[in-house]
C-alpha atoms as a PDB file:
ATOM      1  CA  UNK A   1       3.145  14.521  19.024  1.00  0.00           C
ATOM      2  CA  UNK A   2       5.967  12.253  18.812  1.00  0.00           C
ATOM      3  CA  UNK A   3       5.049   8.802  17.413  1.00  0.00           C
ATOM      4  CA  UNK A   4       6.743   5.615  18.267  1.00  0.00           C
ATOM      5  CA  UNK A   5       6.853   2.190  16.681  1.00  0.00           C
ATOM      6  CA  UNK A   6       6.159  -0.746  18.981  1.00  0.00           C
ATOM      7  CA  UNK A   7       5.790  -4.629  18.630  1.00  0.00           C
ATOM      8  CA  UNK A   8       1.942  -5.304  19.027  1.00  0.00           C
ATOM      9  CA  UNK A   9       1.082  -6.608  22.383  1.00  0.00           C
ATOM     10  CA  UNK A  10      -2.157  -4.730  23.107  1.00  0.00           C
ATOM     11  CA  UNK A  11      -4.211  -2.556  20.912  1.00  0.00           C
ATOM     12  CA  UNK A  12      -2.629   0.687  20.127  1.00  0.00           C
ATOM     13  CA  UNK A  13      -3.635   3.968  18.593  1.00  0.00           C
ATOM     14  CA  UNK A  14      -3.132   2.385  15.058  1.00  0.00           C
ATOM     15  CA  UNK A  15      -5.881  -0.177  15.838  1.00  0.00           C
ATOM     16  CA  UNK A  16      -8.526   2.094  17.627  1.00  0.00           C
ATOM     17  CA  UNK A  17     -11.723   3.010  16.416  1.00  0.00           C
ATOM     18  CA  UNK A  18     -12.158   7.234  16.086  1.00  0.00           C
ATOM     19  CA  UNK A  19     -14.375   8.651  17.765  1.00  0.00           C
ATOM     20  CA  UNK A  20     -16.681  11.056  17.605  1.00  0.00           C
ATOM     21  CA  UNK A  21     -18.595  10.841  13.939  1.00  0.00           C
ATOM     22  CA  UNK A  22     -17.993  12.095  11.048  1.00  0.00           C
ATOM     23  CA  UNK A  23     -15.791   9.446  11.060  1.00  0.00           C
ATOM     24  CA  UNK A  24     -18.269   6.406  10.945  1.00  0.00           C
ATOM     25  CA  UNK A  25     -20.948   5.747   9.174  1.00  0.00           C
ATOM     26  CA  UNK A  26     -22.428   4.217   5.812  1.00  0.00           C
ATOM     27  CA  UNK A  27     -22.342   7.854   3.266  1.00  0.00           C
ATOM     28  CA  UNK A  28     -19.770   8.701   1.241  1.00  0.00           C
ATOM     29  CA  UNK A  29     -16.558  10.839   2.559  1.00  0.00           C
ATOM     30  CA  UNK A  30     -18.689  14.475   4.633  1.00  0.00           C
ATOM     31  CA  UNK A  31     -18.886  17.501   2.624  1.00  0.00           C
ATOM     32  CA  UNK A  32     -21.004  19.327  -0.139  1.00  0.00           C
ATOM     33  CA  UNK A  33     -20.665  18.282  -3.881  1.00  0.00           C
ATOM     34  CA  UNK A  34     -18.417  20.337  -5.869  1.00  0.00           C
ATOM     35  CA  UNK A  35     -20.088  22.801  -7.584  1.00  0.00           C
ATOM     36  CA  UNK A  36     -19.395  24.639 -11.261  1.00  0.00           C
ATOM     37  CA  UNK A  37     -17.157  26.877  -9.293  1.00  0.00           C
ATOM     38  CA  UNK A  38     -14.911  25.212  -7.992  1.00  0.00           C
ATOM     39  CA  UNK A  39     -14.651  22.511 -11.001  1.00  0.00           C
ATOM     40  CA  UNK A  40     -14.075  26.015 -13.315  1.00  0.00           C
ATOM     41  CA  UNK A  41     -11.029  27.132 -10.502  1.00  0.00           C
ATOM     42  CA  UNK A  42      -9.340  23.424 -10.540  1.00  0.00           C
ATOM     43  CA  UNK A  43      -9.597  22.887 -14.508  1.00  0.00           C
ATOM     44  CA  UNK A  44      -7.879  26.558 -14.707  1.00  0.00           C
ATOM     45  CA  UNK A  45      -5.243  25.392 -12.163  1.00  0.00           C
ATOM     46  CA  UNK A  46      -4.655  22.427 -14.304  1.00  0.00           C
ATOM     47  CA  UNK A  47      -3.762  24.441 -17.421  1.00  0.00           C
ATOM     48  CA  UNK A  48      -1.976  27.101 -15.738  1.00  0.00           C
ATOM     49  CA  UNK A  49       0.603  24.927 -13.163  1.00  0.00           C
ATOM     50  CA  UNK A  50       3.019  22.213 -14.415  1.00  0.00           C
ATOM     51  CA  UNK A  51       1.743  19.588 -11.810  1.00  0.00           C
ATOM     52  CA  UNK A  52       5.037  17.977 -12.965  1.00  0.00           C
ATOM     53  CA  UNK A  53       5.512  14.795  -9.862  1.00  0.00           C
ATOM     54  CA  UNK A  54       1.961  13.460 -10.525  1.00  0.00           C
ATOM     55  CA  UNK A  55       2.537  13.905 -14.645  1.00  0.00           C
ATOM     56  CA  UNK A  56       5.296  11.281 -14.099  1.00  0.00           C
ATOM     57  CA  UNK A  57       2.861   8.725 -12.747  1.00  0.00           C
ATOM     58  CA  UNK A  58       3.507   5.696 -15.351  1.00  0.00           C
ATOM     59  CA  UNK A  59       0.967   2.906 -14.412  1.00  0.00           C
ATOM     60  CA  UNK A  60      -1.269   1.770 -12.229  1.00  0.00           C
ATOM     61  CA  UNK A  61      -1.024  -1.566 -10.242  1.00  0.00           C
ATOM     62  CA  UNK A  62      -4.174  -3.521  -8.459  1.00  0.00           C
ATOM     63  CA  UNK A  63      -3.162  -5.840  -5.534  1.00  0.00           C
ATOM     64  CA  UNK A  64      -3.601  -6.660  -2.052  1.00  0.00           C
ATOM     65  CA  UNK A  65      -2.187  -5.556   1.291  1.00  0.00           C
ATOM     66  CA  UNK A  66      -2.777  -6.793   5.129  1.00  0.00           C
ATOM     67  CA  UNK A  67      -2.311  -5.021   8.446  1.00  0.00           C
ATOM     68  CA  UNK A  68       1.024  -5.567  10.164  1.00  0.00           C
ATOM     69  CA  UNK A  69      -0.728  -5.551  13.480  1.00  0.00           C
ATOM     70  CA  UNK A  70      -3.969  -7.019  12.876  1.00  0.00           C
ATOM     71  CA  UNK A  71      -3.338  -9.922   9.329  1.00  0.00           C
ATOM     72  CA  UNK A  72      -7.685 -10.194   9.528  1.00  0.00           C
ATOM     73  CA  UNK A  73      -7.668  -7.076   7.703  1.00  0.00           C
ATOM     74  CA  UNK A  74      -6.926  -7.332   4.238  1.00  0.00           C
ATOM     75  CA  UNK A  75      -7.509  -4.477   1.390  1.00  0.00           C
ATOM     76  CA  UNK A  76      -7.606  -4.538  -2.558  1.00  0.00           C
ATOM     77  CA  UNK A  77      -5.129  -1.587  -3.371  1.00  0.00           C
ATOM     78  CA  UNK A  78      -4.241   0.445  -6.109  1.00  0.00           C
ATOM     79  CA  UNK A  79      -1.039   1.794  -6.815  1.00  0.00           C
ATOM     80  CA  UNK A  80      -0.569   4.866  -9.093  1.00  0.00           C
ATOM     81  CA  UNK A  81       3.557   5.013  -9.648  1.00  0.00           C
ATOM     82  CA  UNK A  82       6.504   6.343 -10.438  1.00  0.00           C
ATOM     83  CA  UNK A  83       9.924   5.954 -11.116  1.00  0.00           C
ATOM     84  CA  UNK A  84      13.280   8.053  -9.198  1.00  0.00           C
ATOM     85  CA  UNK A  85      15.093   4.911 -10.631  1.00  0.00           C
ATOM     86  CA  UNK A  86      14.644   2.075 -12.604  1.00  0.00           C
ATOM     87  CA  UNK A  87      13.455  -0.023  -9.534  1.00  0.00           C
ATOM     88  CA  UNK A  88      12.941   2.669  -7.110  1.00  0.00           C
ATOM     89  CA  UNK A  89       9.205   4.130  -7.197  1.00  0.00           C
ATOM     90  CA  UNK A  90       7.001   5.638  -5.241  1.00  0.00           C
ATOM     91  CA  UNK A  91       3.190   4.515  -5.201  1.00  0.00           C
ATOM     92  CA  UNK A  92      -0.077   6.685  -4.522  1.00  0.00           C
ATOM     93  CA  UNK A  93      -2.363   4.111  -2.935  1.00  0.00           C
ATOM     94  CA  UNK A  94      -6.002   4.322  -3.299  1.00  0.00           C
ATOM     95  CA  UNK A  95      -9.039   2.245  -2.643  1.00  0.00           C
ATOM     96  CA  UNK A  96     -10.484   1.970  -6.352  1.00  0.00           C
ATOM     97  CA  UNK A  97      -9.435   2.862  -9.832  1.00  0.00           C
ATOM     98  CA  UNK A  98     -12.720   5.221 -10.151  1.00  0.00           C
ATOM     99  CA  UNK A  99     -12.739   9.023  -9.520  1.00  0.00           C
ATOM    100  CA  UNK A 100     -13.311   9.295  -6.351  1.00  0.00           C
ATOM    101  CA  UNK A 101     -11.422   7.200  -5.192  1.00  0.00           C
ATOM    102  CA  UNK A 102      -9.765   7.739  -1.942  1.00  0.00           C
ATOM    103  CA  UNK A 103      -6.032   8.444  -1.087  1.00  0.00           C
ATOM    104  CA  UNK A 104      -5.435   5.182   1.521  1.00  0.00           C
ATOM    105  CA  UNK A 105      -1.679   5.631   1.809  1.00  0.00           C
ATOM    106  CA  UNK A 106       1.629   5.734   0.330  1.00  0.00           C
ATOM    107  CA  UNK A 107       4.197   3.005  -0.387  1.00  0.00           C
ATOM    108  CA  UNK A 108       7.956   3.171  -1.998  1.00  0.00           C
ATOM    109  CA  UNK A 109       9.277   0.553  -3.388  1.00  0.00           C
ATOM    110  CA  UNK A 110      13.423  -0.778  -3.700  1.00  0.00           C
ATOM    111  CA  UNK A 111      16.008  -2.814  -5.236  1.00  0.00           C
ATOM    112  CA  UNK A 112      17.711  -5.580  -3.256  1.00  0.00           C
ATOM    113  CA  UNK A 113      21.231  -3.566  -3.798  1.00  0.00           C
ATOM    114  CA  UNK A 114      18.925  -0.399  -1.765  1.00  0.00           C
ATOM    115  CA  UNK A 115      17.547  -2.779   0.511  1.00  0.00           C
ATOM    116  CA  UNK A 116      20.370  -4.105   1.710  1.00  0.00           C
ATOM    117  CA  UNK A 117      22.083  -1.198   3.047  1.00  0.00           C
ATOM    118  CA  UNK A 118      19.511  -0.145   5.529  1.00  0.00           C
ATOM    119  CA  UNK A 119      19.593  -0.690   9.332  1.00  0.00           C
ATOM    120  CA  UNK A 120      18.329  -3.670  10.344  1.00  0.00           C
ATOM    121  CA  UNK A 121      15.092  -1.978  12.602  1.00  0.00           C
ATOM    122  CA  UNK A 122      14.736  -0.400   9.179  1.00  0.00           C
ATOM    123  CA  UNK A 123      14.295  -3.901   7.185  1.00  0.00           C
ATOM    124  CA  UNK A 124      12.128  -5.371   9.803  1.00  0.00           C
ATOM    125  CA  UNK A 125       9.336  -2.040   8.248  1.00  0.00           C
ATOM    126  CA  UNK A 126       9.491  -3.967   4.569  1.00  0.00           C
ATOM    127  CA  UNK A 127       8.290  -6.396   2.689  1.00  0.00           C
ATOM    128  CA  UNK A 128       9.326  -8.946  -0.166  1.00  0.00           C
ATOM    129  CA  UNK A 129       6.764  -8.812  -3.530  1.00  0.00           C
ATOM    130  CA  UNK A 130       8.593 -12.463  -4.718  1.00  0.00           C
ATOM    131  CA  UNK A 131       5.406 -13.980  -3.333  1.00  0.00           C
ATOM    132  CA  UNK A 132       3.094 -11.414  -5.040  1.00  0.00           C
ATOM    133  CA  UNK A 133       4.290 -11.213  -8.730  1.00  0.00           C
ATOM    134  CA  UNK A 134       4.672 -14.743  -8.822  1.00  0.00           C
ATOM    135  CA  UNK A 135       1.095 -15.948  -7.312  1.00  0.00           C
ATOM    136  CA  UNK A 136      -0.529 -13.122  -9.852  1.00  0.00           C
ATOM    137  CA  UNK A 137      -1.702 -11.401  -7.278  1.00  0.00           C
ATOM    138  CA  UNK A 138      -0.058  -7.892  -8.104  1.00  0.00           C
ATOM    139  CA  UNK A 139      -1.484  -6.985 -11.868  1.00  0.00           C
ATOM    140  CA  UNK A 140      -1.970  -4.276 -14.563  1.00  0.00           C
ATOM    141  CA  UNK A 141      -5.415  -3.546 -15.133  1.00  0.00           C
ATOM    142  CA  UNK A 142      -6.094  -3.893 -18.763  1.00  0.00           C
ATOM    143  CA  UNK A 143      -2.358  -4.510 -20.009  1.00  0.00           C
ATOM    144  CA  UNK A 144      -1.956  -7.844 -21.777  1.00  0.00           C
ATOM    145  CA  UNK A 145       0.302 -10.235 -19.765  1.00  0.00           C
ATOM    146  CA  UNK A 146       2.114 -10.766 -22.686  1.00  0.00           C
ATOM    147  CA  UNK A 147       3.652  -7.044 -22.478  1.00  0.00           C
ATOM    148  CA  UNK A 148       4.559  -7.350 -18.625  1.00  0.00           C
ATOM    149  CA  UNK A 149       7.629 -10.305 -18.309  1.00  0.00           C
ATOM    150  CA  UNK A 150      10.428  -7.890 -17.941  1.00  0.00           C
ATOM    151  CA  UNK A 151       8.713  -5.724 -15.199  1.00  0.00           C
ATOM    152  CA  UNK A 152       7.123  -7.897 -13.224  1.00  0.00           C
ATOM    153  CA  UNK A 153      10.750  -9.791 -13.089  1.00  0.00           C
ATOM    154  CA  UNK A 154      12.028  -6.795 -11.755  1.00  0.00           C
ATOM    155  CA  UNK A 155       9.370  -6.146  -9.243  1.00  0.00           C
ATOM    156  CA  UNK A 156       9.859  -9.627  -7.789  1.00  0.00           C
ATOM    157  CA  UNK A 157      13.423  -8.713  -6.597  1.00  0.00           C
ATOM    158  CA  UNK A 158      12.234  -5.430  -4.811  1.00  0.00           C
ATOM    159  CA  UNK A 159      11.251  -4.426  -1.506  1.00  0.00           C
ATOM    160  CA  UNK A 160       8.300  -2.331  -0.308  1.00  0.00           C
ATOM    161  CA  UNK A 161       7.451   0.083   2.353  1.00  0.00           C
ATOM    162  CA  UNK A 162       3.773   0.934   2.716  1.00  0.00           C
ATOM    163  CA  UNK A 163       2.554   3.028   4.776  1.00  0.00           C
ATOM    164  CA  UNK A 164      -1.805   3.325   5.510  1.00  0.00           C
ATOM    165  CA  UNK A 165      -2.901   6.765   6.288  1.00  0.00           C
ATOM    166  CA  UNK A 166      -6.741   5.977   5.643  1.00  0.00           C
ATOM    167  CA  UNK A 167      -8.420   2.867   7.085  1.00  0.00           C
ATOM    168  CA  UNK A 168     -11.668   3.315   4.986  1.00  0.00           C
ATOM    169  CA  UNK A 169     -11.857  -1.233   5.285  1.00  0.00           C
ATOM    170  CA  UNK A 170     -13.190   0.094   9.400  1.00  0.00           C
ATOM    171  CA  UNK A 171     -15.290   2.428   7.988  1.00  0.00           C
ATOM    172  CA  UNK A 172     -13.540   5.565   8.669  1.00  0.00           C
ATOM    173  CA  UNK A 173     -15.145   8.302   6.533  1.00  0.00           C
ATOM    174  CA  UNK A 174     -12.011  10.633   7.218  1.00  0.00           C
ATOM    175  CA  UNK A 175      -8.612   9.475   7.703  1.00  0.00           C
ATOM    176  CA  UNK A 176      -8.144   9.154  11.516  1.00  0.00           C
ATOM    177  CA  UNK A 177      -6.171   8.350  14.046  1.00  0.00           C
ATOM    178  CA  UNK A 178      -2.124   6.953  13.317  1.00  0.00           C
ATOM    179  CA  UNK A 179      -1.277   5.841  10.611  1.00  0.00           C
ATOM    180  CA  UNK A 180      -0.917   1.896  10.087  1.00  0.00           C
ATOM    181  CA  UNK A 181       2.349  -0.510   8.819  1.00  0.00           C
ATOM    182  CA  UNK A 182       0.838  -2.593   5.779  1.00  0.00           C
ATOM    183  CA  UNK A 183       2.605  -6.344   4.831  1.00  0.00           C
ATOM    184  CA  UNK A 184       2.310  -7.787   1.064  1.00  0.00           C
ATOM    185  CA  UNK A 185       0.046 -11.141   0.404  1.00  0.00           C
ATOM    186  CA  UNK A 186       2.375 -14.531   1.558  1.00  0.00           C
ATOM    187  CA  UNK A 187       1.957 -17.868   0.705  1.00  0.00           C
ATOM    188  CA  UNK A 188       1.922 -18.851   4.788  1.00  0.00           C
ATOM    189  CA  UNK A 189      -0.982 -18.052   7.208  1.00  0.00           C
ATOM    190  CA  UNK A 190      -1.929 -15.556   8.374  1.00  0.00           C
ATOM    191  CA  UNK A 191      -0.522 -13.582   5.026  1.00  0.00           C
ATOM    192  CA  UNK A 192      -3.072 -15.693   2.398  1.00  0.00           C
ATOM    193  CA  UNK A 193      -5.192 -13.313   0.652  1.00  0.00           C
ATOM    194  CA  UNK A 194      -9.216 -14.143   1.039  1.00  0.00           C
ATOM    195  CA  UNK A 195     -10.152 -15.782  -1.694  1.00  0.00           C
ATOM    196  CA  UNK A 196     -13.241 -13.711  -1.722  1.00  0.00           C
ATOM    197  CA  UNK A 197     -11.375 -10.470  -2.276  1.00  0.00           C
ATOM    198  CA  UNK A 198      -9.324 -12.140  -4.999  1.00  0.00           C
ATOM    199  CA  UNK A 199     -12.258 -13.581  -6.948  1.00  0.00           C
ATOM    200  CA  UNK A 200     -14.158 -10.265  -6.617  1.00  0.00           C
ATOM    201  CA  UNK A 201     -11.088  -8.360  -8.109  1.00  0.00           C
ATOM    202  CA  UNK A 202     -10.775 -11.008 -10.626  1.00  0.00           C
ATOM    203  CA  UNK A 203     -14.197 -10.393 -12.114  1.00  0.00           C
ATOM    204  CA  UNK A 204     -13.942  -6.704 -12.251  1.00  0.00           C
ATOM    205  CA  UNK A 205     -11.306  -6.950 -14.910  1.00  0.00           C
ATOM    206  CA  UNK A 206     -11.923 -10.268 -16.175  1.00  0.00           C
ATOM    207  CA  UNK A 207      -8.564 -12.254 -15.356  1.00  0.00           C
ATOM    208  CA  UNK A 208      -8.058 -15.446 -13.281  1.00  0.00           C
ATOM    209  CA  UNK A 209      -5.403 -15.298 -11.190  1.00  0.00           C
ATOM    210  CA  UNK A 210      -4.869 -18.644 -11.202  1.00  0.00           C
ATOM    211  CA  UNK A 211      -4.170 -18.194 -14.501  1.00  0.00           C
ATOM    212  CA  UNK A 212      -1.596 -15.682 -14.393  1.00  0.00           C
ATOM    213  CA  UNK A 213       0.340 -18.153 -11.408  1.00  0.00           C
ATOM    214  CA  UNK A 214       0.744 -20.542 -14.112  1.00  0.00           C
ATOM    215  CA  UNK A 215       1.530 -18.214 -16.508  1.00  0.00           C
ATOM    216  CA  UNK A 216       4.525 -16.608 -14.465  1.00  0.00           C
ATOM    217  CA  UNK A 217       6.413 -19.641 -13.295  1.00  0.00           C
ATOM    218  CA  UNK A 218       9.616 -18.511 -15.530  1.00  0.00           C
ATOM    219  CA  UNK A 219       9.679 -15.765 -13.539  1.00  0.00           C
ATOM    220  CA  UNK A 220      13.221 -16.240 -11.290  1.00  0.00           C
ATOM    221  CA  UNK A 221      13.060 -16.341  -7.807  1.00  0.00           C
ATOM    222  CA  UNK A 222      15.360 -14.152  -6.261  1.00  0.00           C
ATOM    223  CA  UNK A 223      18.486 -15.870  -4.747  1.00  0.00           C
ATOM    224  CA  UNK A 224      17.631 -14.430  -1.374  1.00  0.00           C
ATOM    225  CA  UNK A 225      15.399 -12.773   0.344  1.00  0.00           C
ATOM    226  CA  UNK A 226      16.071 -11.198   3.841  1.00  0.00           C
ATOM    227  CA  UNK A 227      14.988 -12.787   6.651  1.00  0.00           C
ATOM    228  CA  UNK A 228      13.880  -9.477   8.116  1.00  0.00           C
ATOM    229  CA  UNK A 229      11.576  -8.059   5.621  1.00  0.00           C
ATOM    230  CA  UNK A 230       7.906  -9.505   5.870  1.00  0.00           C
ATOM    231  CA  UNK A 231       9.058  -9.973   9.838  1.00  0.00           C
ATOM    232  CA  UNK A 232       6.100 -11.594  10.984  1.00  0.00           C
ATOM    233  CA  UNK A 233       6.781 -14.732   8.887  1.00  0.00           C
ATOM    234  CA  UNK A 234      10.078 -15.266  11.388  1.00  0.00           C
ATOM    235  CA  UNK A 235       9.090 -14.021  14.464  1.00  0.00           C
ATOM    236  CA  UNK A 236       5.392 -14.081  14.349  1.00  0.00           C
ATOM    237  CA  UNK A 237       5.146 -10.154  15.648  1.00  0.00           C
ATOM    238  CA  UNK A 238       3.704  -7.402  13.138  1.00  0.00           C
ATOM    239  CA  UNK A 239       4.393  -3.558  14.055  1.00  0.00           C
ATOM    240  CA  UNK A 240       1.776  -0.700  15.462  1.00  0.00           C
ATOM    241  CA  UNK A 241       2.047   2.920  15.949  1.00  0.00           C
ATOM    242  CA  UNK A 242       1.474   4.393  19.456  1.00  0.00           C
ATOM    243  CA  UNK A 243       1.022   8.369  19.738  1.00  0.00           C
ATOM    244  CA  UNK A 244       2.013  10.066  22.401  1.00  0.00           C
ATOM    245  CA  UNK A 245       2.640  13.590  24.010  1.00  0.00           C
ATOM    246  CA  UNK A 246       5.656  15.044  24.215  1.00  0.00           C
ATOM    247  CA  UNK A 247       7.381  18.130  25.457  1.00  0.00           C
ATOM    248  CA  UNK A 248       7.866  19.848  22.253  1.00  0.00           C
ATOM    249  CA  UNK A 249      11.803  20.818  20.912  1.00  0.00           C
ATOM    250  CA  UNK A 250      11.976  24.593  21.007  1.00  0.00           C
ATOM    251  CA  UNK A 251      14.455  26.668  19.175  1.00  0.00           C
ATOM    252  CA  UNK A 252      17.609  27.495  20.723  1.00  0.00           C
ATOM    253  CA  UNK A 253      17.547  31.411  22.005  1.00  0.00           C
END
């Protein structure tokens, strides 16, 4: 299956329902409970293997993220990350901060200096987090604000790449179908984060994010930021994924 990324004009295979069940339906994720078993194999695997890539997992970020193709659908997120560089990390995205929580996609995350040398199609795939540091939106769960100036400074001069594997907001019990292109929270419609799905973060950890707005306002803008990431602000297009057969490459005799 090849897949190919198109400007939304119709509903694609990003936006379409799956069909047949398990994929809908009210219960949790299909399958039987673990039992002693299997909890006894997986704690022995855990002492035995190095599991080094997820040990370098730092901290853990709560925000919000909307649909390239379809800005209605907007998602609390939270980001589980690491560092390859000092502003280049890559983010496990799930739906909660509990233990089951399910795996909704991935997202990296660059410098300007990295942005800036990719292709232009390339660009249009990112977006800018200016908007979402400074508006106290993006947060650390349970880390005083008073620890996070120097980060979050950082963070508001990078770009971000997110990628949704699992649209559990539908009510997709598996993760089906292609995956989808997510944008960050803007200031501009359609981009504004429900206030509903602010406030009801906001209680769970018992911050205002009002609050935190007024409490980042040192925090510099970046000189620029490229008119091609968060492309639908410009052009007023967002991206889908379309699957479709192919005649699959074989090997050379």
């Amino acid at each position: 299956m090849q897949t190919e990324l198109n400007l939304q004009q119709s509903m694609a295979s990003t936006d379409k329902s799956p069909e047949p069940t398990p994929a809908k339906g009210s219960e949790p994720t299909p399958g039987k409970a673990m039992g002693v078993g299997q909890h006894l194999i997986d704690k022995g695997a855990m002492m035995i293997q190095s599991l080094e890539p997820i040990k370098q997992i730092s901290h853990h970020a709560c925000s919000f993220a909307i649909y390239s193709h379809d800005m209605s659908r907007q998602i609390e997120t939270h980001h589980y990350c690491s560092r390859l560089h000092q502003n280049f990390i890559q983010c496990a995205v799930y739906d909660s901060d509990e233990s089951d929580a399910r795996l909704l996609g991935v997202e990296y995350i660059v410098p300007a200096d990295i942005f800036e040398t990719m292709p232009p199609e390339e660009q249009k795939l990112w977006h800018s987090h200016a908007y979402e540091i400074k508006s106290g939106l993006w947060v650390n769960p349970r880390v005083p604000e008073i620890i996070g100036p120097p980060e979050l400074e950082n963070l508001a001069k990078t770009y971000g790449k997110f990628w949704c594997t699992w649209q559990v907001d539908r009510g997709d019990r598996l993760p089906m179908g292609a995956p989808a292109l997510m944008m960050s929270p803007q200031a501009a419609s359609p981009g504004v984060v429900r206030s509903d799905l602010v406030l009801e973060r906001d209680a769970k950890y018992n911050i205002s994010s009002e609050s935190l707005k007024s409490s980042r306002l040192e925090i510099p803008e970046p000189e620029m930021i490229s008119p091609l990431a968060d492309y639908w602000k410009q052009h007023g297009q967002g991206f889908a994924i379309d699957i479709e057969e192919t005649q699959m490459k074989l090997r050379a005799p």
